[in-house]
Structure formats: structure tokens, C-alpha cells
Protein backbone atom coordinates (compact mmCIF):
# COMPACT_ATOMS: atom_id res chain seq x y z
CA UNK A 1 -6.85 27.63 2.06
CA UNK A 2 -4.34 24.88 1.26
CA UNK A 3 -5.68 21.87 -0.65
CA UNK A 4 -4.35 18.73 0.78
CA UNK A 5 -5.22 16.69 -2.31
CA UNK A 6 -2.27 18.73 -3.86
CA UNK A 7 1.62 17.37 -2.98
CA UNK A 8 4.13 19.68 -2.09
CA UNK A 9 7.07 20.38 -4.66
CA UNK A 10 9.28 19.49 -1.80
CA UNK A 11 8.86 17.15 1.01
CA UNK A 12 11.02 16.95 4.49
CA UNK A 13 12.85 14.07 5.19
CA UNK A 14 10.49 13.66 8.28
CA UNK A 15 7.61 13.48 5.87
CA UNK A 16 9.81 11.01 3.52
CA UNK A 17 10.29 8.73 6.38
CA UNK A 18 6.86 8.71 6.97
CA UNK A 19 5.99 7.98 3.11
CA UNK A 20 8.44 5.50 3.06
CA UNK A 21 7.00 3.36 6.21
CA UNK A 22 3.30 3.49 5.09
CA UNK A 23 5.01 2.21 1.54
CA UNK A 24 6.78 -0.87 3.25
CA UNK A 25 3.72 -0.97 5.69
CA UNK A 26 1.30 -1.86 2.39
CA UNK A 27 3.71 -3.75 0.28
CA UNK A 28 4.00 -6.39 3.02
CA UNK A 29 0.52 -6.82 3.96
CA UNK A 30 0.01 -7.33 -0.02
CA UNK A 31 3.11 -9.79 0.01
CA UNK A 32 1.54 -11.65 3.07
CA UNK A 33 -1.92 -11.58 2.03
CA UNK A 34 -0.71 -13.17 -1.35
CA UNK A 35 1.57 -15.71 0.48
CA UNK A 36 -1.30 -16.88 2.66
CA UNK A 37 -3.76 -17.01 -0.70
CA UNK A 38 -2.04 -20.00 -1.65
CA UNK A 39 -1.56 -21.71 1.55
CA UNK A 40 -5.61 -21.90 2.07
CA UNK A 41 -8.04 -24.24 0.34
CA UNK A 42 -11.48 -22.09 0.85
CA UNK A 43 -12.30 -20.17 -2.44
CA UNK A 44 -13.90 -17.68 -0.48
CA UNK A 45 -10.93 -16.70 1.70
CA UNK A 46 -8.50 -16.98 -1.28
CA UNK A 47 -11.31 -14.31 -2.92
CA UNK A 48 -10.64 -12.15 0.27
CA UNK A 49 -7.33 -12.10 0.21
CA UNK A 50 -7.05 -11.61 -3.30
CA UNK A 51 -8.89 -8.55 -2.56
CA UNK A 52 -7.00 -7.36 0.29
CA UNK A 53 -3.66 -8.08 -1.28
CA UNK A 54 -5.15 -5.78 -4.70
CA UNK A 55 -5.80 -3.29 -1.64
CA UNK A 56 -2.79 -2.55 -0.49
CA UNK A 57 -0.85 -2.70 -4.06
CA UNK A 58 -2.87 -0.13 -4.96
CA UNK A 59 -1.68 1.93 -1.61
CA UNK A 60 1.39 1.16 -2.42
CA UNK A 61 1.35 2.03 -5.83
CA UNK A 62 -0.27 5.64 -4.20
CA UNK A 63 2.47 5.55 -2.27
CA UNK A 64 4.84 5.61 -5.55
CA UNK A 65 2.80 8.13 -7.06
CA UNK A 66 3.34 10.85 -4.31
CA UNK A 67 6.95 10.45 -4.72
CA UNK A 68 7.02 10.77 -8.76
């Protein structure tokens, strides 16, 4: 039974497209959520979107990870 927490020592370019799109994907929803962070005056928003922009830097960062 294959364990699909485990990466494969090689990955297609299909599945490298893929990786790369869900990469750009998170990295600008966290560049967007930041942008709009500063552009709003309601702390609890700017809290929000704070945590939504750590969200998808962390994906991102996942992302990275797979590819290491």
C-alpha cells in the first residue's frame, strides 16, 4: 500500500506543473492578503488577514519543501 505522505524520488513534469501552480496559487493570495492588510483600518480584519496571509506562506513554503 503506497503512503501518500511519502514524495516520490522523481516527479513528472505534469506533476511539476501542477506543484508549481498551487506554489504561485498560495504565494499570491499571501502577497494580496498582505497588500490589502495595510490598506484597511479595522484591527480585526488586519488580524484576519494577517492570518490568512501566514496561511498560505506556510503552503507555499510546503510547496518548497516537496521540491527539496
Amino acid at each position: 500500500m503506497q503512503n501518500y505522505e511519502e514524495v516520490p524520488a522523481m516527479i513528472s513534469g505534469k506533476d511539476l506543473d501542477y506543484l508549481s501552480d498551487i506554489y504561485n496559487w498560495n504565494f499570491n493570495a499571501c502577497k494580496l492578503a498582505n497588500h490589502f492588510k495595510e490598506e484597511v483600518q479595522d484591527e480585526e480584519i488586519k488580524d484576519l488577514l494577517n492570518r490568512v496571509a501566514d496561511m498560505h506562506k506556510e503552503h507555499a513554503k510546503a510547496v518548497l519543501n516537496i521540491l527539496r
